[in-house]
C-alpha atoms as a PDB file:
ATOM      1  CA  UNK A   1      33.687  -4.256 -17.376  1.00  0.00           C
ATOM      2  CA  UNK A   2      30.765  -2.056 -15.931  1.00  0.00           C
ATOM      3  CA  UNK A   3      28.906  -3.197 -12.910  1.00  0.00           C
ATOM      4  CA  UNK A   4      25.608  -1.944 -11.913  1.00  0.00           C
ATOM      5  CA  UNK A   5      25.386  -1.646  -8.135  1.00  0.00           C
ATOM      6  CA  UNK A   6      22.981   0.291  -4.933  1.00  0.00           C
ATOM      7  CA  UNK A   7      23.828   0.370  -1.614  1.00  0.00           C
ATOM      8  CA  UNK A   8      20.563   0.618   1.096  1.00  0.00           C
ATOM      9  CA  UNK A   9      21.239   0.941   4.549  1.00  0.00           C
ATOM     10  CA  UNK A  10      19.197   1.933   8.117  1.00  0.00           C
ATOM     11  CA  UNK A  11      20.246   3.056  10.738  1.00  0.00           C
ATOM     12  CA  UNK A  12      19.582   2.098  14.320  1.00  0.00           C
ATOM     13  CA  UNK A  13      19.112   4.912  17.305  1.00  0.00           C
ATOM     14  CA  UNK A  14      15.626   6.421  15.802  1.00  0.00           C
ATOM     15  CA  UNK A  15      13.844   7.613  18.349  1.00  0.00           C
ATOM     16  CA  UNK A  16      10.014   7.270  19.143  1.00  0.00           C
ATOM     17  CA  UNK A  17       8.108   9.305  17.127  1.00  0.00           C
ATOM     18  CA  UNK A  18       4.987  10.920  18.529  1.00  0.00           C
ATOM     19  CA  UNK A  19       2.206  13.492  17.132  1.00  0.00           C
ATOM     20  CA  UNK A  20       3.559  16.528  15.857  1.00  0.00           C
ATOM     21  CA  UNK A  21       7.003  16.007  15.628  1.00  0.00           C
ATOM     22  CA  UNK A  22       9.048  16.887  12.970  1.00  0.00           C
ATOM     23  CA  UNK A  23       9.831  14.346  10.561  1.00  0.00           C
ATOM     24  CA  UNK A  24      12.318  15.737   8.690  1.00  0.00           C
ATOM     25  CA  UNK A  25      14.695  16.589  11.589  1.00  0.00           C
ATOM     26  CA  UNK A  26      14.559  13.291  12.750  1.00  0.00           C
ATOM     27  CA  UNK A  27      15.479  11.910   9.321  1.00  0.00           C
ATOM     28  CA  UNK A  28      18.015  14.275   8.593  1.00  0.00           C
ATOM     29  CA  UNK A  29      19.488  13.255  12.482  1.00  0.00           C
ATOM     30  CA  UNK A  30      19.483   9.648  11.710  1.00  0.00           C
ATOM     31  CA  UNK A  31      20.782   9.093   8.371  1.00  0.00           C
ATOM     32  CA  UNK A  32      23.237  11.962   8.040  1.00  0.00           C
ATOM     33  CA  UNK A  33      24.407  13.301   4.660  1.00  0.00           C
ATOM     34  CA  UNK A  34      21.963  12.708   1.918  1.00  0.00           C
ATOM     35  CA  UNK A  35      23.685  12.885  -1.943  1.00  0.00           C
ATOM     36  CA  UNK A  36      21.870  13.701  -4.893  1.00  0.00           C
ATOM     37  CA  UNK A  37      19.669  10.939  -5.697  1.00  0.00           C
ATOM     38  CA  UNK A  38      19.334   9.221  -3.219  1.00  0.00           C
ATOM     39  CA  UNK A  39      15.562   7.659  -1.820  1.00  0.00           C
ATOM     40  CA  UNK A  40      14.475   8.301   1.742  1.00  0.00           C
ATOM     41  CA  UNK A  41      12.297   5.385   2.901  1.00  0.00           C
ATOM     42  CA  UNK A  42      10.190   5.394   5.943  1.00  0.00           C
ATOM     43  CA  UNK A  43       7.617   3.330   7.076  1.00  0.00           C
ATOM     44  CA  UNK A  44       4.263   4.602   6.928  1.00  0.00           C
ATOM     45  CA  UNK A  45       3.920   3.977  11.052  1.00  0.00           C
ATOM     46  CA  UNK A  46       6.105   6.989  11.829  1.00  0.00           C
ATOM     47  CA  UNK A  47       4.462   8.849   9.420  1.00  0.00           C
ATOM     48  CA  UNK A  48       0.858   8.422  11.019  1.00  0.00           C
ATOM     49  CA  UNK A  49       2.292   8.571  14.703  1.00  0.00           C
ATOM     50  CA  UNK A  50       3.826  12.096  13.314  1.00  0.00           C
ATOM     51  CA  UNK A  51       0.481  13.150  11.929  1.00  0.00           C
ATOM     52  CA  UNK A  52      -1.596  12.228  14.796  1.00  0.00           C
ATOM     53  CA  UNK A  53      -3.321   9.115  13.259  1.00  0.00           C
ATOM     54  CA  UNK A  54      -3.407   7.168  16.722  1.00  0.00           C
ATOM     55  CA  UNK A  55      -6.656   7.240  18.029  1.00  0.00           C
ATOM     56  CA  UNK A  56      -8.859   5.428  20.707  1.00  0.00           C
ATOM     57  CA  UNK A  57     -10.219   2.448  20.043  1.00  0.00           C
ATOM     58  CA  UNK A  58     -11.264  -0.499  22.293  1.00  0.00           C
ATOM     59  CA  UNK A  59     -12.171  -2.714  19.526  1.00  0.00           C
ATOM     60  CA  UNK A  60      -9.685  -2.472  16.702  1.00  0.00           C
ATOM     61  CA  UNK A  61     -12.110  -4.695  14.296  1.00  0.00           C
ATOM     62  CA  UNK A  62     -14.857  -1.286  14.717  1.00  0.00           C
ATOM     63  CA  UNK A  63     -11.893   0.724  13.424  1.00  0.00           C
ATOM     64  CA  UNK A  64     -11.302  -2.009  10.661  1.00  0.00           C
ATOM     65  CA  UNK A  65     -14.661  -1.746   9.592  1.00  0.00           C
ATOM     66  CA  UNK A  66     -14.794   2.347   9.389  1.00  0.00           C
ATOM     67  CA  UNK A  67     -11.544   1.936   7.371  1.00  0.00           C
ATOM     68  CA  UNK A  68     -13.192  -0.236   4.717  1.00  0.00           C
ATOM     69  CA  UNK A  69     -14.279   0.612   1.592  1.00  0.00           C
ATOM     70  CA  UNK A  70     -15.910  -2.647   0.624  1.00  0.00           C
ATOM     71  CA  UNK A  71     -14.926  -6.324   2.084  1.00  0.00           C
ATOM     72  CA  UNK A  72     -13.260  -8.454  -0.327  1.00  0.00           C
ATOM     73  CA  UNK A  73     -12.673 -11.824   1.711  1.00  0.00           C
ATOM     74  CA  UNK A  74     -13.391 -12.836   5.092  1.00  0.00           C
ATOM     75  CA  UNK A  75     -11.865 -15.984   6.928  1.00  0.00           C
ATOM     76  CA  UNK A  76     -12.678 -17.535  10.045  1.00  0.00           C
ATOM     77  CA  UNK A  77      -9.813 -19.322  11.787  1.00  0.00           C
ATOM     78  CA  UNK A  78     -10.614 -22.485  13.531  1.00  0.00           C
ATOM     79  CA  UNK A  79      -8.262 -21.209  16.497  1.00  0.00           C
ATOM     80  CA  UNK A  80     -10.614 -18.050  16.592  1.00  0.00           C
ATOM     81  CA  UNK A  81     -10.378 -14.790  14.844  1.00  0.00           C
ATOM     82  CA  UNK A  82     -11.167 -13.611  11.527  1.00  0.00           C
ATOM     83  CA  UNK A  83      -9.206 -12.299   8.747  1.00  0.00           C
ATOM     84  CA  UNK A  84     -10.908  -9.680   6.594  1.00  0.00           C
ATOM     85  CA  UNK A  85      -9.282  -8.551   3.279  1.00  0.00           C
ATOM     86  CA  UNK A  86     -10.769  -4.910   2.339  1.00  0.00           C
ATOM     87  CA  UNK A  87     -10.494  -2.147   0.351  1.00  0.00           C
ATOM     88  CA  UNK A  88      -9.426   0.584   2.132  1.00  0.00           C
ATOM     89  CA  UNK A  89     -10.193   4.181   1.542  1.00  0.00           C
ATOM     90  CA  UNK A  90      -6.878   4.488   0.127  1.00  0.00           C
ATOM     91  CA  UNK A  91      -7.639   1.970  -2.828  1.00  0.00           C
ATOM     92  CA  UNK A  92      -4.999  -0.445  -1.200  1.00  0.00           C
ATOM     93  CA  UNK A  93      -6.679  -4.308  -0.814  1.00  0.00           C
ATOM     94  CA  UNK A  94      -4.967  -5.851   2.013  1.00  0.00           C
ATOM     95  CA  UNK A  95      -5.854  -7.302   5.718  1.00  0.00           C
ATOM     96  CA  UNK A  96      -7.333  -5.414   8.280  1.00  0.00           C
ATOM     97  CA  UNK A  97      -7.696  -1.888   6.067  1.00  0.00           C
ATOM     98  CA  UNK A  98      -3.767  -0.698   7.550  1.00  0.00           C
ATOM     99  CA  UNK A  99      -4.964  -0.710  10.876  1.00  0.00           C
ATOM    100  CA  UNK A 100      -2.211  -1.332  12.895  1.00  0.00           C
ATOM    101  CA  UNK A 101      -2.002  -2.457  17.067  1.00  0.00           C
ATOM    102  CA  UNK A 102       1.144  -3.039  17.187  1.00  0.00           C
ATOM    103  CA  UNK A 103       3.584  -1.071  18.912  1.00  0.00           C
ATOM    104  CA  UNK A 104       0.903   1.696  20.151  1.00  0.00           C
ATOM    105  CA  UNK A 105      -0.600   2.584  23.527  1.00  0.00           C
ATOM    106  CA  UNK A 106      -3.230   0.104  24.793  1.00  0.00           C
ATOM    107  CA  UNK A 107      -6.444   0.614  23.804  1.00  0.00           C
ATOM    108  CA  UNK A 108      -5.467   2.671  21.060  1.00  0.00           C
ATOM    109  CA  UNK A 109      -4.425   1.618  17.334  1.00  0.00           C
ATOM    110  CA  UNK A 110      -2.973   3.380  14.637  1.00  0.00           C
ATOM    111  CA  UNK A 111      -4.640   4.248  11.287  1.00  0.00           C
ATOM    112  CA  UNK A 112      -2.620   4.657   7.855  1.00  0.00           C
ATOM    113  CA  UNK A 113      -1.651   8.344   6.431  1.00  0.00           C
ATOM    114  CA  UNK A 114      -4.791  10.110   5.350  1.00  0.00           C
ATOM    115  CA  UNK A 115      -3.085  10.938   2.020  1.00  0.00           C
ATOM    116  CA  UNK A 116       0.390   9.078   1.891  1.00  0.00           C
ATOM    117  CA  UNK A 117       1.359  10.825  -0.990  1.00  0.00           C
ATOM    118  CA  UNK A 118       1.266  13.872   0.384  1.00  0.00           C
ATOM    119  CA  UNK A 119       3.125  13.151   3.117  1.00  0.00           C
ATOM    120  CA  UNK A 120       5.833  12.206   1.037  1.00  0.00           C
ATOM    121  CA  UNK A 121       5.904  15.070  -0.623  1.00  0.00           C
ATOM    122  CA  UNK A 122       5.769  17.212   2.260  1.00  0.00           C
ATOM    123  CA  UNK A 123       8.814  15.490   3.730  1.00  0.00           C
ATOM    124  CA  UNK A 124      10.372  15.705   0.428  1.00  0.00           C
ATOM    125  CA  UNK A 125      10.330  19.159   0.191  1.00  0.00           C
ATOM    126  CA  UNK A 126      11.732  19.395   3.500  1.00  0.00           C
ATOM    127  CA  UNK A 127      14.390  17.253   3.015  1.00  0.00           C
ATOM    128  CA  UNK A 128      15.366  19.062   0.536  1.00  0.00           C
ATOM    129  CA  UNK A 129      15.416  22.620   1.843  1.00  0.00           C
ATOM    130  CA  UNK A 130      17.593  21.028   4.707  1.00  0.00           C
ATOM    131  CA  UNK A 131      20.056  19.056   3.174  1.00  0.00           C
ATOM    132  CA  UNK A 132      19.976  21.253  -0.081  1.00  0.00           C
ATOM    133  CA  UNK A 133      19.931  18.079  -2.540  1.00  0.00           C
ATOM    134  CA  UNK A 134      17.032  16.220  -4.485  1.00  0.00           C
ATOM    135  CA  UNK A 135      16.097  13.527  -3.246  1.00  0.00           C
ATOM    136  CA  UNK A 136      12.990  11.016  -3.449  1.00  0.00           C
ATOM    137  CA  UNK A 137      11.013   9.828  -0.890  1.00  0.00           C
ATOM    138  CA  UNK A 138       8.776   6.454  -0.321  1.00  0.00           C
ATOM    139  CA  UNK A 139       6.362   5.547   2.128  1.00  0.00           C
ATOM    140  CA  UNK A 140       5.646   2.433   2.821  1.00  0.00           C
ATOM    141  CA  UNK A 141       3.652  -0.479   4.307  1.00  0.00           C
ATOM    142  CA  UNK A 142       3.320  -4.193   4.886  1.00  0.00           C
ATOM    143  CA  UNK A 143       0.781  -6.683   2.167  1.00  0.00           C
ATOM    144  CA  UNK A 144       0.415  -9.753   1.749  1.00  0.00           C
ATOM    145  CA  UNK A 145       0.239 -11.431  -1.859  1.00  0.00           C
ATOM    146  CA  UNK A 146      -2.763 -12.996  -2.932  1.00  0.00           C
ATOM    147  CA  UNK A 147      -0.981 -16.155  -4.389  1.00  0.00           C
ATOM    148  CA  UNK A 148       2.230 -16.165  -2.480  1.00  0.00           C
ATOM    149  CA  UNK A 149       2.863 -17.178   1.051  1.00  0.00           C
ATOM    150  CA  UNK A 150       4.702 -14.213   3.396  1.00  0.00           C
ATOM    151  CA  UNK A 151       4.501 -10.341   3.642  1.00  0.00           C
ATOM    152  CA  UNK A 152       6.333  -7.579   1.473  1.00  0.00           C
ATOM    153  CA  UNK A 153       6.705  -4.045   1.793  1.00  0.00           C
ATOM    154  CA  UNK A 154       5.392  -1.578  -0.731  1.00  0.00           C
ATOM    155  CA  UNK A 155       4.687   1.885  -1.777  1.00  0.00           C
ATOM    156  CA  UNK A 156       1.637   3.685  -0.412  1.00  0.00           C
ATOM    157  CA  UNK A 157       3.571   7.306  -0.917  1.00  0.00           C
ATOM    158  CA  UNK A 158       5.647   8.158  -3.049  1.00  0.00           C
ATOM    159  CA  UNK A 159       7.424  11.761  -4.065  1.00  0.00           C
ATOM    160  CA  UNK A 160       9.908  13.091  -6.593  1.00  0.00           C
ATOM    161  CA  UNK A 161      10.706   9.291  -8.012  1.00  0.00           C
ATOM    162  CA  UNK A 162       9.396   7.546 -10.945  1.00  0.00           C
ATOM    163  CA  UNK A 163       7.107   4.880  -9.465  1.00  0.00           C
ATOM    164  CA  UNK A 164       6.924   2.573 -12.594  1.00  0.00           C
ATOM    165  CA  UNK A 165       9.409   2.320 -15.504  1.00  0.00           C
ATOM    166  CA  UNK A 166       7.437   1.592 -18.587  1.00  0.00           C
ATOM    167  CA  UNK A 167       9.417  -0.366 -21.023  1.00  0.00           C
ATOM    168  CA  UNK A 168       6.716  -0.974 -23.625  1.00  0.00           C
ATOM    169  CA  UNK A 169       7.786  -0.714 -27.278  1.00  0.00           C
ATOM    170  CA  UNK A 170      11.732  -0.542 -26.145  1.00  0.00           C
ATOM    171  CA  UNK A 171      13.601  -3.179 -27.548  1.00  0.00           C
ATOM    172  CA  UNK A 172      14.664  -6.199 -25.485  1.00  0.00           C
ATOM    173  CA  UNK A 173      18.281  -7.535 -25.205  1.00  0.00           C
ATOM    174  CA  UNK A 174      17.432  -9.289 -28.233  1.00  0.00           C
ATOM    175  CA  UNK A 175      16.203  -6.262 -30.239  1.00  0.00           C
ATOM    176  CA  UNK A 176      12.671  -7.243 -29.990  1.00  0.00           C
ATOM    177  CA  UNK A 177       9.988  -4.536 -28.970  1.00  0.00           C
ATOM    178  CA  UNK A 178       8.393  -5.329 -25.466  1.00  0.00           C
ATOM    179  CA  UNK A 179       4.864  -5.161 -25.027  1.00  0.00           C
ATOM    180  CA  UNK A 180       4.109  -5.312 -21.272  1.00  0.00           C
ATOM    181  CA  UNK A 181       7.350  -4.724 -19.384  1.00  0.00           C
ATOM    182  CA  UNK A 182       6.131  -2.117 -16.636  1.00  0.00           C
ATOM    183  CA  UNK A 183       8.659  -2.044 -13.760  1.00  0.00           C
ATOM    184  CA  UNK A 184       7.171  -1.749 -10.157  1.00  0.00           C
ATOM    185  CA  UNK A 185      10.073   0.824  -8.856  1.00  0.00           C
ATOM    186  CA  UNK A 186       8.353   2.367  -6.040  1.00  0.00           C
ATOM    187  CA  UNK A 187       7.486  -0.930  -4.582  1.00  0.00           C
ATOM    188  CA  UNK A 188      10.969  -2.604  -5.318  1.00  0.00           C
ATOM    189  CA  UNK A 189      12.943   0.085  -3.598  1.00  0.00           C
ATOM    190  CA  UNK A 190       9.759  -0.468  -0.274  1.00  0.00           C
ATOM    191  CA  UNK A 191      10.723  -4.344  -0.501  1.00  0.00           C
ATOM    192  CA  UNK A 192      14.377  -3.484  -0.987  1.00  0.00           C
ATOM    193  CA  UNK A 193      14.231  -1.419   1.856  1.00  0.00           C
ATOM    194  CA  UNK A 194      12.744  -3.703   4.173  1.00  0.00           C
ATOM    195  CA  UNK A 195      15.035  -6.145   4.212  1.00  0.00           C
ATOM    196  CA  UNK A 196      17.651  -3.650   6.064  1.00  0.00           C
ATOM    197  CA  UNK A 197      14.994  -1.906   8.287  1.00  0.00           C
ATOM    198  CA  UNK A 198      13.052  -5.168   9.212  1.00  0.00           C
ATOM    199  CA  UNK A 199      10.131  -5.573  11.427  1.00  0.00           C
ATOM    200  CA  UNK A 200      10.937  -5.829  14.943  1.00  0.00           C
ATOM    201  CA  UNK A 201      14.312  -3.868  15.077  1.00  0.00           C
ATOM    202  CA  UNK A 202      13.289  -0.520  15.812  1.00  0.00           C
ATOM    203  CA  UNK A 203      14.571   0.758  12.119  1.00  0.00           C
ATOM    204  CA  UNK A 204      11.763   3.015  10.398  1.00  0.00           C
ATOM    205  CA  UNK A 205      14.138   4.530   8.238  1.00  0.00           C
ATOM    206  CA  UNK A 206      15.985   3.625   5.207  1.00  0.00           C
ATOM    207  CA  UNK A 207      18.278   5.208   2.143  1.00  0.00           C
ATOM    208  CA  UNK A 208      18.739   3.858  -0.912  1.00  0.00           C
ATOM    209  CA  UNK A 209      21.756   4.771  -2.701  1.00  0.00           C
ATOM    210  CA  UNK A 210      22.442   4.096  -6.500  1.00  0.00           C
ATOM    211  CA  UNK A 211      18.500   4.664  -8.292  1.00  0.00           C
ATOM    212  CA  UNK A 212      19.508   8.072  -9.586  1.00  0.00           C
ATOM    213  CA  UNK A 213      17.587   7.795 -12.902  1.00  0.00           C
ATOM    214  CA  UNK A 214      14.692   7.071 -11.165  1.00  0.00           C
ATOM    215  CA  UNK A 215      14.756  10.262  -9.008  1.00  0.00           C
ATOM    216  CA  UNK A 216      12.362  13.234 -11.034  1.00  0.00           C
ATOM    217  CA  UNK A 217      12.757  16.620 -10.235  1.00  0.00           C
ATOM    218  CA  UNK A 218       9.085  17.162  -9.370  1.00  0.00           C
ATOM    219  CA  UNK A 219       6.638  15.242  -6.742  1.00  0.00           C
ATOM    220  CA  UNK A 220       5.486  13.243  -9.693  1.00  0.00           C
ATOM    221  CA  UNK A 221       2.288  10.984  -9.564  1.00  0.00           C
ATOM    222  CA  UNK A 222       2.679   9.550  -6.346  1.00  0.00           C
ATOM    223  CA  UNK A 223       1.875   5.862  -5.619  1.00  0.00           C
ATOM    224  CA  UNK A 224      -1.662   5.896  -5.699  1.00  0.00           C
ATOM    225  CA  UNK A 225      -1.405   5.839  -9.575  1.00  0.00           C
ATOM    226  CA  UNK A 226      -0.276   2.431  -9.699  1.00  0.00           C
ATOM    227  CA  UNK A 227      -3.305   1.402  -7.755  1.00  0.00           C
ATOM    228  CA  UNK A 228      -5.322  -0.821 -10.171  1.00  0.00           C
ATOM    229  CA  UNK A 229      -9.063  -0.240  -9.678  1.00  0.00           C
ATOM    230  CA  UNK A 230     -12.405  -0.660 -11.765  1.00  0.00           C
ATOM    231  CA  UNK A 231     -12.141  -2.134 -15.197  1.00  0.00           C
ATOM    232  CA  UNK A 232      -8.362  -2.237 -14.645  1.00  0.00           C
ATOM    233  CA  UNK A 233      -8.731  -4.815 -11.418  1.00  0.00           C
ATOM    234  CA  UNK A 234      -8.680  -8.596 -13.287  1.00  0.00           C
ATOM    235  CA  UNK A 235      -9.624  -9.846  -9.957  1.00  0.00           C
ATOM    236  CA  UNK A 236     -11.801  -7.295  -8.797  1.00  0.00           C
ATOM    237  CA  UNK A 237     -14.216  -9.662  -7.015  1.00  0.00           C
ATOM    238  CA  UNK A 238     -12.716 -11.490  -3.953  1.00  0.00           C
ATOM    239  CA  UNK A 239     -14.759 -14.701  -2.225  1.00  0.00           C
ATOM    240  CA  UNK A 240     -17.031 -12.911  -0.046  1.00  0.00           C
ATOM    241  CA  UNK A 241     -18.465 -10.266  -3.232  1.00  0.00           C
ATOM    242  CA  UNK A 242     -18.079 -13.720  -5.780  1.00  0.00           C
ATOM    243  CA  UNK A 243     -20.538 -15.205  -3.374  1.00  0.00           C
ATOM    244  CA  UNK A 244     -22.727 -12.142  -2.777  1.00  0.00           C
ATOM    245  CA  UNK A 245     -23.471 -11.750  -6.482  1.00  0.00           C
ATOM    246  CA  UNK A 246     -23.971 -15.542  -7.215  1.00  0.00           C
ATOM    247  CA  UNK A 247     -26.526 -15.788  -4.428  1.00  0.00           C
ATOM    248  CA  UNK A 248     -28.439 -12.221  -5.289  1.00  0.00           C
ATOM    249  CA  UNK A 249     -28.118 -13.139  -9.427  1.00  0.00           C
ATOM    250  CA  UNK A 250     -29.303 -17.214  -8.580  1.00  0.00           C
ATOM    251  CA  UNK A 251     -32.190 -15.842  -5.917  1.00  0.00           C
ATOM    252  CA  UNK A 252     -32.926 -13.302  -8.915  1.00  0.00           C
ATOM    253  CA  UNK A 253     -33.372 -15.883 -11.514  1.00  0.00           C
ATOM    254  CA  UNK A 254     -35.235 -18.282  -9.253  1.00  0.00           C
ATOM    255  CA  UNK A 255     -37.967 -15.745  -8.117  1.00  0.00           C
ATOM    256  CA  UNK A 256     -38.154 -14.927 -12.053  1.00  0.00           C
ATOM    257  CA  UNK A 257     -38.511 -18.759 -12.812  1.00  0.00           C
ATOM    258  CA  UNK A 258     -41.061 -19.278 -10.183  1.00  0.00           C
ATOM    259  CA  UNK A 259     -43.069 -15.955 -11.636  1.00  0.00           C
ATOM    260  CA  UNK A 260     -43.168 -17.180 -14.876  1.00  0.00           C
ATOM    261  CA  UNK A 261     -43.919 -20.961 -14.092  1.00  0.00           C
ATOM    262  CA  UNK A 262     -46.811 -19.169 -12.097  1.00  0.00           C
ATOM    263  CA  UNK A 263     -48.190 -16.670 -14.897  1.00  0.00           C
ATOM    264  CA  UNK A 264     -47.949 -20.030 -16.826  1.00  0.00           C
ATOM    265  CA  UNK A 265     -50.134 -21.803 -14.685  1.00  0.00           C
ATOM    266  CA  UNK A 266     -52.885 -19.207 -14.413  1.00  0.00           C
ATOM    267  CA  UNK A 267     -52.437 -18.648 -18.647  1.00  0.00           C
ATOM    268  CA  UNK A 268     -53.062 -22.299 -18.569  1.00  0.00           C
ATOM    269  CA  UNK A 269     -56.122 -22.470 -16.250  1.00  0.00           C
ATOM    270  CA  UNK A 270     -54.367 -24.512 -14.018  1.00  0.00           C
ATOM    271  CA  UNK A 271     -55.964 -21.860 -11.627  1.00  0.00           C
END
């Protein structure tokens, strides 16, 4: 009997990562031995604090707002505070646009990767010309779901793995073609990962062992490909644009009813 197993593990002792510093090294000094296959995950806050992305700002919702693309829900909490869901200019829809407070100097905060993709890439290649074995690489962050309670982690960079496992016209288990079977992998080895690097324990840095086939020889398409956008987005409008266009289109169609019920009038001699 064949079993199909992984093994995903992070260790502890990581250091503080600041701008500049090589990221590679410090994987390479953490995890150990990579084999052939295996998927480097880090978290996309030692990537930016690498790359410099920490930058002054006394009011983190100003640096919310330059991060924003367009503002897809707002929510005022009767405690105080607000909740904005955006767009940011990486295509991701999420809270707060990435921008992150935690764990940072005061008065600073920390903004995501400005292209996570290739900063998985870049570390790839790295990790490869140091440990002399492919490898794939993931870099992640924290989302909420839009119908589910809780936070997951997912793919925001990705580099020499297959992000999505299309299935479509294979047979199922039954012999039947599939028709929409596209498998998140990216994501599912970010949320796999998670779980063993967690959120307050100081572990940035994950391997996952056993996902082989998934692990291409080149950088690939990275995980901005899986980002749905335009026609593609069922749920493109949020509350906030769902309200803007009913009250431009109904304030549209009023002023035309009004217009006509006045060229009516005058047509009429009413005037």
């Amino acid at each position: 009997m064949t079993e199909a197993a992984l093994r995903c593990w992070a260790p502890d002792g990581v250091p503080e990562v600041h701008a500049g510093d090589d990221l590679s090294a410090i994987v390479v000094a953490a995890v150990g031995a990579l084999e052939a296959g295996d998927v480097v995950v880090v978290s996309s806050k030692i990537v930016s604090k690498a790359e410099g992305r920490q930058v002054v700002a006394e009011d983190r919702e100003r640096a919310i707002t330059d991060e924003t693309v367009r503002v897809v829900a707002v929510r005022e909490h009767p405690g105080g505070g607000v909740t904005r869901i955006v767009e940011n200019r990486l295509g991701i829809v999420g809270a707060a646009a990435g921008v992150d407070a935690s764990n940072v100097e005061p008065g600073t905060v920390l903004l995501l990767p400005l292209d996570p993709d290739a900063s998985a890439a870049r570390l790839r290649t790295a990790l490869i010309a140091a440990t002399g074995v492919p490898v794939g690489v993931v870099v992640t962050d924290t989302l909420g779901r839009p119908w589910r309670l809780g936070q997951t982690d997912i793919a925001i960079g990705a580099a020499g793995i297959r992000v999505v496992d299309d299935l479509r016209g294979q047979p199922d288990a039954s012999g039947r073609p599939m028709s929409v079977a596209v498998v998140a992998i990216a994501d599912e080895i970010a949320s796999l990962a998670d779980l063993v690097k967690g959120k307050a324990e100081r572990r940035p840095i994950a391997v996952v062992r056993g996902v082989q086939r998934h692990v291409i020889d080149e950088d690939g398409p990275g995980a901005r490909s899986v980002v749905r956008t335009g026609d593609e987005d069922m749920f493109r409008l949020g509350s906030a644009e769902a309200y803007a266009d009913g009250y431009r289109d109904g304030y549209a169609e009023g002023s035309k009813e009004a217009q006509d019920t006045a060229d009516d009038e005058i047509d009429g001699g009413s005037w």
